[in-house]
PDB file of N, CA and C in Angstrom:
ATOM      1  N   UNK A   1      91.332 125.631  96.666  1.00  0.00           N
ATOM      2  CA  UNK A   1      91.667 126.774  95.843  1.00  0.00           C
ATOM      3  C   UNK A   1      92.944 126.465  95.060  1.00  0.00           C
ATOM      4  N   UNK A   2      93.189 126.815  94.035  1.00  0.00           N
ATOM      5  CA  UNK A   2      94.238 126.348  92.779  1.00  0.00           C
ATOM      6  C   UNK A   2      94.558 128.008  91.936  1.00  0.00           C
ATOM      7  N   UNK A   3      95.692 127.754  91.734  1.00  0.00           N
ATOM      8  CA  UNK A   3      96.247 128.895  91.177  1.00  0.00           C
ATOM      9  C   UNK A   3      96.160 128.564  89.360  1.00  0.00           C
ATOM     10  N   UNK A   4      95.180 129.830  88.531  1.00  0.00           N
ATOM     11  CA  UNK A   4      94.780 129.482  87.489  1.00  0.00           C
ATOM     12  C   UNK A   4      95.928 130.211  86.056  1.00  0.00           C
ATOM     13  N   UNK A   5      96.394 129.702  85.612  1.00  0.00           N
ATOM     14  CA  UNK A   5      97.483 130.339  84.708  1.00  0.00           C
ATOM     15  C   UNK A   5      96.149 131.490  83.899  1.00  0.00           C
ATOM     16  N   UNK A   6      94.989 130.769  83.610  1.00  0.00           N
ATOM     17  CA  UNK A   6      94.073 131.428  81.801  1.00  0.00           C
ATOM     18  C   UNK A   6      93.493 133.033  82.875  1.00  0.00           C
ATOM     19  N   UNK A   7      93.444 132.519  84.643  1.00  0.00           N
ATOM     20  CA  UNK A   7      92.390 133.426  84.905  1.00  0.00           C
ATOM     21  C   UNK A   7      93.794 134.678  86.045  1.00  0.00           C
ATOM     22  N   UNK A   8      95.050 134.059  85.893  1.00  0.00           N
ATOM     23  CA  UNK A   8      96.062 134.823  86.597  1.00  0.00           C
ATOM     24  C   UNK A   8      95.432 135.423  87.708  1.00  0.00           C
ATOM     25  N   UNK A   9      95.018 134.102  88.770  1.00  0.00           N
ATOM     26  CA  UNK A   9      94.428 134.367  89.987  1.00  0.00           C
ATOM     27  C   UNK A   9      94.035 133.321  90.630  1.00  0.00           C
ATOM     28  N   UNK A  10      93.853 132.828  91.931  1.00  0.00           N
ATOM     29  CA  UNK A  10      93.036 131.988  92.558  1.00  0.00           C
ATOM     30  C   UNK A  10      92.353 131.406  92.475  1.00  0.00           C
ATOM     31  N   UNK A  11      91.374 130.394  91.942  1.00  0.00           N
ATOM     32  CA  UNK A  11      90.164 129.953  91.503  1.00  0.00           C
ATOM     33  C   UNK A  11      89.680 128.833  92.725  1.00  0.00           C
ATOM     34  N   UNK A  12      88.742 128.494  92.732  1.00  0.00           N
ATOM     35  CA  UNK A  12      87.986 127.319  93.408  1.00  0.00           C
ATOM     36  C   UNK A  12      88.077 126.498  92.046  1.00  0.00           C
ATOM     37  N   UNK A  13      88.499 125.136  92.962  1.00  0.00           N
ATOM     38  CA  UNK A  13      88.755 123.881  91.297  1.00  0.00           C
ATOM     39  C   UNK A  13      89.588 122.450  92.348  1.00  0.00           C
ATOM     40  N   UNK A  14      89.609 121.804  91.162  1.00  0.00           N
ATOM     41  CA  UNK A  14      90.172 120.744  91.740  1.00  0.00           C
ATOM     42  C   UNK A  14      91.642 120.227  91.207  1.00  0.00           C
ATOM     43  N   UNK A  15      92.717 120.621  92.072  1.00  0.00           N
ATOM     44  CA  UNK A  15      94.232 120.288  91.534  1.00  0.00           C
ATOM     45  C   UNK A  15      94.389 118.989  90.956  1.00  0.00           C
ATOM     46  N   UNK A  16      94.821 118.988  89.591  1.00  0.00           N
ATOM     47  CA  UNK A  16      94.472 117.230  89.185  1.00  0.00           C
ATOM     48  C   UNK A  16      95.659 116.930  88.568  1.00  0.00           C
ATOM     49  N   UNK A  17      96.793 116.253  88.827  1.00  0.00           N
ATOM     50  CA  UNK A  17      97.352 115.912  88.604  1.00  0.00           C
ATOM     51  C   UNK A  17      97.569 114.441  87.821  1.00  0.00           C
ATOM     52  N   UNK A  18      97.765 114.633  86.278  1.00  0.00           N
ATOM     53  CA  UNK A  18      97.447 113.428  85.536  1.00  0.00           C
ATOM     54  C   UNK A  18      98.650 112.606  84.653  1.00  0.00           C
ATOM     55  N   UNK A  19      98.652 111.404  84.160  1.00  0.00           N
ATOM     56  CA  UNK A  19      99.799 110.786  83.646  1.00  0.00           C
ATOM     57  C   UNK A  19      98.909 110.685  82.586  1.00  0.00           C
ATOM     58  N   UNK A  20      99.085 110.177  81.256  1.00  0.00           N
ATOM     59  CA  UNK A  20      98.956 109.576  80.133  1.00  0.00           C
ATOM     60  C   UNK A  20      99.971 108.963  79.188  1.00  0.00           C
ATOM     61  N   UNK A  21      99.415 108.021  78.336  1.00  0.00           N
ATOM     62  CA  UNK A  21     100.015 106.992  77.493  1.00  0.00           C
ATOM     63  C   UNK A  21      99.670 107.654  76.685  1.00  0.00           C
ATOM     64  N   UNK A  22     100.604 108.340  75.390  1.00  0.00           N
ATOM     65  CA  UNK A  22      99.872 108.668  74.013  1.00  0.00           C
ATOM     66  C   UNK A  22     100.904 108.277  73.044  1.00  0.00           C
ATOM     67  N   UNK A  23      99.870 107.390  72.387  1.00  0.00           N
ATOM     68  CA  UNK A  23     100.288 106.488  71.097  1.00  0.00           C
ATOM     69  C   UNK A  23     100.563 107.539  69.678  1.00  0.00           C
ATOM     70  N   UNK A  24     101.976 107.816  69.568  1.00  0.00           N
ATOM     71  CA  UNK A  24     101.937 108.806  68.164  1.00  0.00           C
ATOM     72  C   UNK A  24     101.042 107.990  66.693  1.00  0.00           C
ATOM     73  N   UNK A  25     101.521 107.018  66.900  1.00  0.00           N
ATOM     74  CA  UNK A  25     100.501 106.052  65.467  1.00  0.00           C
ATOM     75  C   UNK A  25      99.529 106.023  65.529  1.00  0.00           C
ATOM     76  N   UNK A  26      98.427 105.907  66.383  1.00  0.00           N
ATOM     77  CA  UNK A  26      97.567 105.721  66.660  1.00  0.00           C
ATOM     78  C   UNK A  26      96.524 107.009  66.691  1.00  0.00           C
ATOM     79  N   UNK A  27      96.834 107.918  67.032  1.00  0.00           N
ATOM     80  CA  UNK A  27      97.173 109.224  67.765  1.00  0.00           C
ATOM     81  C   UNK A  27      95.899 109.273  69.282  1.00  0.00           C
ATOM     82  N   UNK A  28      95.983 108.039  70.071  1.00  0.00           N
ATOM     83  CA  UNK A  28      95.385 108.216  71.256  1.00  0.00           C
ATOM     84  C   UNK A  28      96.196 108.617  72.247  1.00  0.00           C
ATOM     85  N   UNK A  29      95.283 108.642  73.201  1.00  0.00           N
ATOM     86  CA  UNK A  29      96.050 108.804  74.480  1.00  0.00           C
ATOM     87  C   UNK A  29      94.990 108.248  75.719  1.00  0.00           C
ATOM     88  N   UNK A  30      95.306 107.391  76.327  1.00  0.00           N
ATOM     89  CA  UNK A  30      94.946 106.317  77.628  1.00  0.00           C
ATOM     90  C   UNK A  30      95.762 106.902  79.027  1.00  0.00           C
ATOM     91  N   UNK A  31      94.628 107.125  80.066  1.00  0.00           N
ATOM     92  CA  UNK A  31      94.884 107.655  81.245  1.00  0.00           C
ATOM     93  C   UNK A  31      95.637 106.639  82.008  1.00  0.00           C
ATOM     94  N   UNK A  32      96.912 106.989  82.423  1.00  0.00           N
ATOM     95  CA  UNK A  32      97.591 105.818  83.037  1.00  0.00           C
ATOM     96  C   UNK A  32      97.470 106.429  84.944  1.00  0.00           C
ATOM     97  N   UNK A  33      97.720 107.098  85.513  1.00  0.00           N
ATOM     98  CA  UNK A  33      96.879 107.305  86.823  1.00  0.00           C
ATOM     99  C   UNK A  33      96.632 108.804  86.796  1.00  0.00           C
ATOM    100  N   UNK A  34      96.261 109.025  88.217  1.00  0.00           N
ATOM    101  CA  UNK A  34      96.583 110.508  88.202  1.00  0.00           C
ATOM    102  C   UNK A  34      96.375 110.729  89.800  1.00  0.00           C
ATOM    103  N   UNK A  35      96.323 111.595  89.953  1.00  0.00           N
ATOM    104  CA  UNK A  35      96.344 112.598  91.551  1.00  0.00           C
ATOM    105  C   UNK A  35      95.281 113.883  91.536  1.00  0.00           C
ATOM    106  N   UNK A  36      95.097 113.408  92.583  1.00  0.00           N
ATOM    107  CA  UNK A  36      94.514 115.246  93.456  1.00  0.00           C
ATOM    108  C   UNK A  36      95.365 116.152  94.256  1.00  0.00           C
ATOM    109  N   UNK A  37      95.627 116.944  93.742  1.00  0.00           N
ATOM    110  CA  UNK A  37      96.869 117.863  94.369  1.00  0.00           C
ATOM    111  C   UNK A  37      96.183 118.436  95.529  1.00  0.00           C
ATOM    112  N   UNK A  38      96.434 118.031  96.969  1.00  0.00           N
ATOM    113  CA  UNK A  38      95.892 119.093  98.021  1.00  0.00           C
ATOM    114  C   UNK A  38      96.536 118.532  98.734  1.00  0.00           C
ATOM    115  N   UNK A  39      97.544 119.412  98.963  1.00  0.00           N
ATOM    116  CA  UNK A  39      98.903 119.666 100.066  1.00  0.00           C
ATOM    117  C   UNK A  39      98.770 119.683 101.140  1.00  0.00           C
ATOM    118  N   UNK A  40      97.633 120.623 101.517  1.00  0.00           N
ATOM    119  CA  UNK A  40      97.256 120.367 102.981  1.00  0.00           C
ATOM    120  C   UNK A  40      96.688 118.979 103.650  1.00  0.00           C
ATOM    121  N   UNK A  41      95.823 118.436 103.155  1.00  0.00           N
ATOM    122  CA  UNK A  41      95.325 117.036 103.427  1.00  0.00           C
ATOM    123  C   UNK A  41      96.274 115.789 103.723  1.00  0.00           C
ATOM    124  N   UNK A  42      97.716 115.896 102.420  1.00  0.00           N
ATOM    125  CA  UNK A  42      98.261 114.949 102.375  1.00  0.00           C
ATOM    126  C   UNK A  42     100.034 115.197 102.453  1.00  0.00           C
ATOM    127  N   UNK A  43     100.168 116.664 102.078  1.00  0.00           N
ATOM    128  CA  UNK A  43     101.097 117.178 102.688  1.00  0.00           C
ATOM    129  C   UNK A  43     102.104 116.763 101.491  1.00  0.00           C
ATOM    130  N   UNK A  44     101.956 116.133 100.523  1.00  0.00           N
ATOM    131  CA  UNK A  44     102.492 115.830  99.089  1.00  0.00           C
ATOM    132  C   UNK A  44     102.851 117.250  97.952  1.00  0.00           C
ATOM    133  N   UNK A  45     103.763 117.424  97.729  1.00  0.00           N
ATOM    134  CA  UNK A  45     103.408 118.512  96.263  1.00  0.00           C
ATOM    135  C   UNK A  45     103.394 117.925  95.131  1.00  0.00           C
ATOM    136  N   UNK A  46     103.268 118.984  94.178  1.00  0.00           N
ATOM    137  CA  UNK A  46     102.943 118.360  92.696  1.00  0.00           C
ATOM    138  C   UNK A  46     104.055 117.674  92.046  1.00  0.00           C
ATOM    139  N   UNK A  47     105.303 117.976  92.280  1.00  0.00           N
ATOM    140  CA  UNK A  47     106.483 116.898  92.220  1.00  0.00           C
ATOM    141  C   UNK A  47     106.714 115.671  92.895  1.00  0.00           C
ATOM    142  N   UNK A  48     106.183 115.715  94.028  1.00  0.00           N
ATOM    143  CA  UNK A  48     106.122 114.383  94.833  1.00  0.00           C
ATOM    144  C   UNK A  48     104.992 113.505  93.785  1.00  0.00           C
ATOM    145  N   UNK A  49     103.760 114.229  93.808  1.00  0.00           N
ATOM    146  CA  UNK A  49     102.942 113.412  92.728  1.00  0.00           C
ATOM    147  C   UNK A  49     103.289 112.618  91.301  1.00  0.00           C
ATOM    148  N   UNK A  50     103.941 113.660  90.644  1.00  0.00           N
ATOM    149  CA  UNK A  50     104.729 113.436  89.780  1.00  0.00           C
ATOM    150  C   UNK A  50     105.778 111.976  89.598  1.00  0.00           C
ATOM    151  N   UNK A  51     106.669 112.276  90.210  1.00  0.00           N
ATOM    152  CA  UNK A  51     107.917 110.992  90.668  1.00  0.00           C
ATOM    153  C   UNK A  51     106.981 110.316  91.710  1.00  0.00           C
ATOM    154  N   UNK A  52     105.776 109.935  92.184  1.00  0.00           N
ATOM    155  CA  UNK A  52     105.572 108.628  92.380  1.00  0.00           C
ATOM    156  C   UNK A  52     104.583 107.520  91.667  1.00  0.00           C
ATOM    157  N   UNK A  53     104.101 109.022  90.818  1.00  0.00           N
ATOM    158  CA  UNK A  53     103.173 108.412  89.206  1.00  0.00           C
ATOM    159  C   UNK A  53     104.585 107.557  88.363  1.00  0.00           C
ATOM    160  N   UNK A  54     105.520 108.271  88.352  1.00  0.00           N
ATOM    161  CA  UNK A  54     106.145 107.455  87.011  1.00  0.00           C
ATOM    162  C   UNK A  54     106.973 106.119  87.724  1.00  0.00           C
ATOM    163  N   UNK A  55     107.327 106.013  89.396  1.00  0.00           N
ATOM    164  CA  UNK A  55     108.094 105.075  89.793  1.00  0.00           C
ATOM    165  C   UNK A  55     106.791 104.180  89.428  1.00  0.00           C
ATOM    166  N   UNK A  56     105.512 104.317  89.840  1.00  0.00           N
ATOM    167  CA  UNK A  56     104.648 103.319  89.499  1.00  0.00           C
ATOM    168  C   UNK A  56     104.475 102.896  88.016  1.00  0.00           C
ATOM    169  N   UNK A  57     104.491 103.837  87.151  1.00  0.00           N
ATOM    170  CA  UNK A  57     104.224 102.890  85.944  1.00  0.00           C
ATOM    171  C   UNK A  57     105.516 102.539  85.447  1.00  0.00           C
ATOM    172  N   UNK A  58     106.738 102.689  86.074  1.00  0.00           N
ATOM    173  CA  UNK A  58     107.822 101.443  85.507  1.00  0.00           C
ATOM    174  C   UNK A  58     107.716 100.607  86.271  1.00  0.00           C
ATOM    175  N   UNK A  59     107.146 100.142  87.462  1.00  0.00           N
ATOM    176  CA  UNK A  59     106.699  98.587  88.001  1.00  0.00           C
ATOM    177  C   UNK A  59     105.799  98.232  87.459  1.00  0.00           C
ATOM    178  N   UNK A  60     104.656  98.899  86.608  1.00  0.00           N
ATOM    179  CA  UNK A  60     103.786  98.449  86.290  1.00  0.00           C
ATOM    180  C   UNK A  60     104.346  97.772  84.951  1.00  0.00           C
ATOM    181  N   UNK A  61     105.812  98.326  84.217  1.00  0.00           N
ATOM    182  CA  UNK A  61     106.604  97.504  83.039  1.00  0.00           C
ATOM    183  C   UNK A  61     106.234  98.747  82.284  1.00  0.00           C
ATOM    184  N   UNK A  62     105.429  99.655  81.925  1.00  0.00           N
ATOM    185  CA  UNK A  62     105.657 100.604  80.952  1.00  0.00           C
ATOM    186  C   UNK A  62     106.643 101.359  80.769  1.00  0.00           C
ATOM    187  N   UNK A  63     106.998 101.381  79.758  1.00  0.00           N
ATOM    188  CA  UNK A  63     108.343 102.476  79.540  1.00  0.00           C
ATOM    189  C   UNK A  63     108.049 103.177  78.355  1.00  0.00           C
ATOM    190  N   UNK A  64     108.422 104.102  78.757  1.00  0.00           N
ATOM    191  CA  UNK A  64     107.865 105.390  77.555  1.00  0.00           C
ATOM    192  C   UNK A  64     109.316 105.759  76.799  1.00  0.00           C
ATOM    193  N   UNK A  65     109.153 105.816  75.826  1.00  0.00           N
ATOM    194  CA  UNK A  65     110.231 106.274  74.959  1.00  0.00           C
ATOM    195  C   UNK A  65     110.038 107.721  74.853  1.00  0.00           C
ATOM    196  N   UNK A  66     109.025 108.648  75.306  1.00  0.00           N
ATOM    197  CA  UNK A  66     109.923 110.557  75.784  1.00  0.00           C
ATOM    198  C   UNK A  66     108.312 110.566  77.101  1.00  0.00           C
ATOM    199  N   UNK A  67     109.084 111.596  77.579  1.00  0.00           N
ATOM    200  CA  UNK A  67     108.163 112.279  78.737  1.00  0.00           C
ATOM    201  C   UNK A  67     108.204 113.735  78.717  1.00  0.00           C
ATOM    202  N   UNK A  68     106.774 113.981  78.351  1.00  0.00           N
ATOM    203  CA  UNK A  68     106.817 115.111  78.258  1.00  0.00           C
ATOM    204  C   UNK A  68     106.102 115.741  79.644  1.00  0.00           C
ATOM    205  N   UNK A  69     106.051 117.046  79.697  1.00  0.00           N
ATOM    206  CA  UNK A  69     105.408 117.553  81.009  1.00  0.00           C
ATOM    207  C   UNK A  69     105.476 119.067  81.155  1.00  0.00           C
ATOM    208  N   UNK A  70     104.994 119.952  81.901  1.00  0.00           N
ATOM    209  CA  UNK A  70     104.914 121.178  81.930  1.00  0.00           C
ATOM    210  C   UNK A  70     106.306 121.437  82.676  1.00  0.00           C
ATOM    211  N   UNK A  71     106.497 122.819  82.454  1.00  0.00           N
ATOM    212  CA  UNK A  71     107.594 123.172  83.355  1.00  0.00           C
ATOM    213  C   UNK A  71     107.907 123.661  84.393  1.00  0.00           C
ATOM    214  N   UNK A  72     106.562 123.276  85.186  1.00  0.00           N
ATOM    215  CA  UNK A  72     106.156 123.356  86.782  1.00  0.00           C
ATOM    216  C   UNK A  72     107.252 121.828  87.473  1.00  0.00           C
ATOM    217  N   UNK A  73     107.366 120.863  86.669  1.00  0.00           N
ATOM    218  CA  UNK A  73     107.902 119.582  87.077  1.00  0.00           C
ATOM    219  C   UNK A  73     109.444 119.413  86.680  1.00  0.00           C
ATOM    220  N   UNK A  74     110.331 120.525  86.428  1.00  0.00           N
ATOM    221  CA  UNK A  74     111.471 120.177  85.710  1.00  0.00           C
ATOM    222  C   UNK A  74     112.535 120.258  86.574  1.00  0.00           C
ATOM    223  N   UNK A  75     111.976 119.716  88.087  1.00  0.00           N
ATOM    224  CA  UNK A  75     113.304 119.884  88.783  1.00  0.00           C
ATOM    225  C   UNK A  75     114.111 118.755  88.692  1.00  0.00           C
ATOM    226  N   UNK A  76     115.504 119.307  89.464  1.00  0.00           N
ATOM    227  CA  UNK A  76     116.925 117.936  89.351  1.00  0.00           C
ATOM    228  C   UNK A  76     116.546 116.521  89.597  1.00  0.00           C
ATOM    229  N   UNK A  77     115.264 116.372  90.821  1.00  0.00           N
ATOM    230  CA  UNK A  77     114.701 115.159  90.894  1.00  0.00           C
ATOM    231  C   UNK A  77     114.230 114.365  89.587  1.00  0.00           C
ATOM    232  N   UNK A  78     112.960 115.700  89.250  1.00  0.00           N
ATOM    233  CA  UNK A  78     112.465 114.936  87.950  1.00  0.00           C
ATOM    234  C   UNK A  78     113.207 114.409  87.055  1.00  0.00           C
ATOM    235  N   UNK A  79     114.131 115.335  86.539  1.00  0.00           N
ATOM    236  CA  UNK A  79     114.653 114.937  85.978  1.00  0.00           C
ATOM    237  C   UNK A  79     115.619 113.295  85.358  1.00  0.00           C
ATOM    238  N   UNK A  80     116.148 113.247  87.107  1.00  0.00           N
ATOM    239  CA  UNK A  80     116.728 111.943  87.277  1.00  0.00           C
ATOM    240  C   UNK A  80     115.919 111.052  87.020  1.00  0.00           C
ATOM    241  N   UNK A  81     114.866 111.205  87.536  1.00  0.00           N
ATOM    242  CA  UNK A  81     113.923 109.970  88.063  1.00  0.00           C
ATOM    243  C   UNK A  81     112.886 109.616  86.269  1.00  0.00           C
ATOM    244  N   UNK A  82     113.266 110.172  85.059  1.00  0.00           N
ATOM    245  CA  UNK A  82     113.105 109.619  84.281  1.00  0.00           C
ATOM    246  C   UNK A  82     114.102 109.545  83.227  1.00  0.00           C
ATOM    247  N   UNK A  83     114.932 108.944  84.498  1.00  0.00           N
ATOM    248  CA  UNK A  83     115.924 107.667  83.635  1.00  0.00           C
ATOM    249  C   UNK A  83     114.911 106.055  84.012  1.00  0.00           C
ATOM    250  N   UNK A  84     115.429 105.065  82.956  1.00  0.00           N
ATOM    251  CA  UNK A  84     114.376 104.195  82.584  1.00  0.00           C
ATOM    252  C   UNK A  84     115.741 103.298  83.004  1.00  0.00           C
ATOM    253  N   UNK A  85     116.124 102.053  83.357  1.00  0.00           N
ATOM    254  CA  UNK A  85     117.175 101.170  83.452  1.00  0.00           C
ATOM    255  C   UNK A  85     118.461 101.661  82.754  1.00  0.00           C
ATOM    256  N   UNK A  86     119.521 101.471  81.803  1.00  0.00           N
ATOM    257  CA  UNK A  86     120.559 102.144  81.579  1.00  0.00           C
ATOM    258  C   UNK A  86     120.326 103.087  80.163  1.00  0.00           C
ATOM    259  N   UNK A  87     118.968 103.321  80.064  1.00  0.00           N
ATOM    260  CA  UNK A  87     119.234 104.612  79.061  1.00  0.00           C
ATOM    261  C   UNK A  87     118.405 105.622  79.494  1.00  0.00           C
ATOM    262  N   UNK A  88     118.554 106.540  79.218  1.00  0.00           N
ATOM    263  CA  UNK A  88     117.517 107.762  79.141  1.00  0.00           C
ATOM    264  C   UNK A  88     116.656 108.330  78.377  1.00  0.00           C
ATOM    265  N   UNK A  89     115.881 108.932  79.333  1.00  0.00           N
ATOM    266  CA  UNK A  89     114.086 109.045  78.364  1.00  0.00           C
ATOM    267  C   UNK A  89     114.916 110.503  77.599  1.00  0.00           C
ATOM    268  N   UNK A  90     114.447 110.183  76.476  1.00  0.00           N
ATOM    269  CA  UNK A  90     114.123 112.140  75.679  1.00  0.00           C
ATOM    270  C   UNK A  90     113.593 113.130  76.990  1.00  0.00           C
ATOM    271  N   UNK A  91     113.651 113.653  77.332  1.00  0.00           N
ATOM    272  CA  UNK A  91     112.893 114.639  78.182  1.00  0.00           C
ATOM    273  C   UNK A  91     112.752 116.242  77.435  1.00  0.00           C
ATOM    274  N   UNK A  92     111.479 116.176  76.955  1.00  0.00           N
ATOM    275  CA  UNK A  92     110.789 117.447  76.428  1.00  0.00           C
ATOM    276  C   UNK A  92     109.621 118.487  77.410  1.00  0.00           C
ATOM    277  N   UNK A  93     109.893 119.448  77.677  1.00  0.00           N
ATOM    278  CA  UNK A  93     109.289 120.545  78.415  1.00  0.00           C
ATOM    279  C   UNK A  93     108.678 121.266  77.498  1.00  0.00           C
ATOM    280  N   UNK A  94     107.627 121.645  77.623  1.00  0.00           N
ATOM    281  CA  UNK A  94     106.916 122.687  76.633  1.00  0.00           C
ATOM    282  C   UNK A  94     107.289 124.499  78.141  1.00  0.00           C
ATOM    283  N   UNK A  95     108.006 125.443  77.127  1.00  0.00           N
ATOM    284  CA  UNK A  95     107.451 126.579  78.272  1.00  0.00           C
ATOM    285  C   UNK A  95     106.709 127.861  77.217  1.00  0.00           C
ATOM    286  N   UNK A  96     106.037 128.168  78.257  1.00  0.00           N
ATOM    287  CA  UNK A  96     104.883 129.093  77.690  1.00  0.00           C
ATOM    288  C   UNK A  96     104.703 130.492  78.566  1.00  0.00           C
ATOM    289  N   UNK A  97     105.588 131.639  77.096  1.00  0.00           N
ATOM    290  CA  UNK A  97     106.095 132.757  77.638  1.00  0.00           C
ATOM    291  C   UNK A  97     104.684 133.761  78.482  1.00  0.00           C
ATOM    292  N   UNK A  98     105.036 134.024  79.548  1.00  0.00           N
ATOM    293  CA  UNK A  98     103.860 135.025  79.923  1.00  0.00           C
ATOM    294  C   UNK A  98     103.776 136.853  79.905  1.00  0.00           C
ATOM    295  N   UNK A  99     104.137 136.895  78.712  1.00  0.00           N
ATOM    296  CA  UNK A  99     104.362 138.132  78.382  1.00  0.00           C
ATOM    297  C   UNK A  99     103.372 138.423  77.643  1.00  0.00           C
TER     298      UNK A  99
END
């Protein structure tokens, strides 16, 4: 069960937690990993998912010049944890008023 922002309620679904590569020139975007969010099973939250998607794709050598993300993920961790070697990523949040 997953909490639905469109249906402001409970739903049956599958928590999916996803990364992507999106090329502004190009204008693609390539799935770089992702997650199944279920807390109970693995006892992980969606921030843990989060910061161990991006420690992996800077071993994997990708470095993103901004990270964007919802503002379910904008805690002090996240935050830190996309710093890239001695500079820092742009960090852009989209928030979306519920009024």
């Amino acid at each position: 069960m997953q909490y639905s922002d469109n249906e402001h309620d409970v739903i049956a679904g599958i928590g999916l937690v996803n990364l992507l590569w999106h090329n502004l020139t190009t204008v693609e975007s390539i799935p770089i990993d992702y997650r199944i969010y279920d807390k109970d099973s693995d006892g992980k939250t969606k921030n843990t998912h989060f910061s161990e998607m991006l420690a992996l794709t800077k071993k994997r050598g990708i470095i993103p010049e901004a990270v964007v993300m919802d503002a379910w993920y904008s805690s002090l961790d996240n935050l830190k944890s996309t710093r890239v070697s001695h500079r820092h990523i742009k960090f852009q949040k989209w928030l979306k008023s519920n009024g």
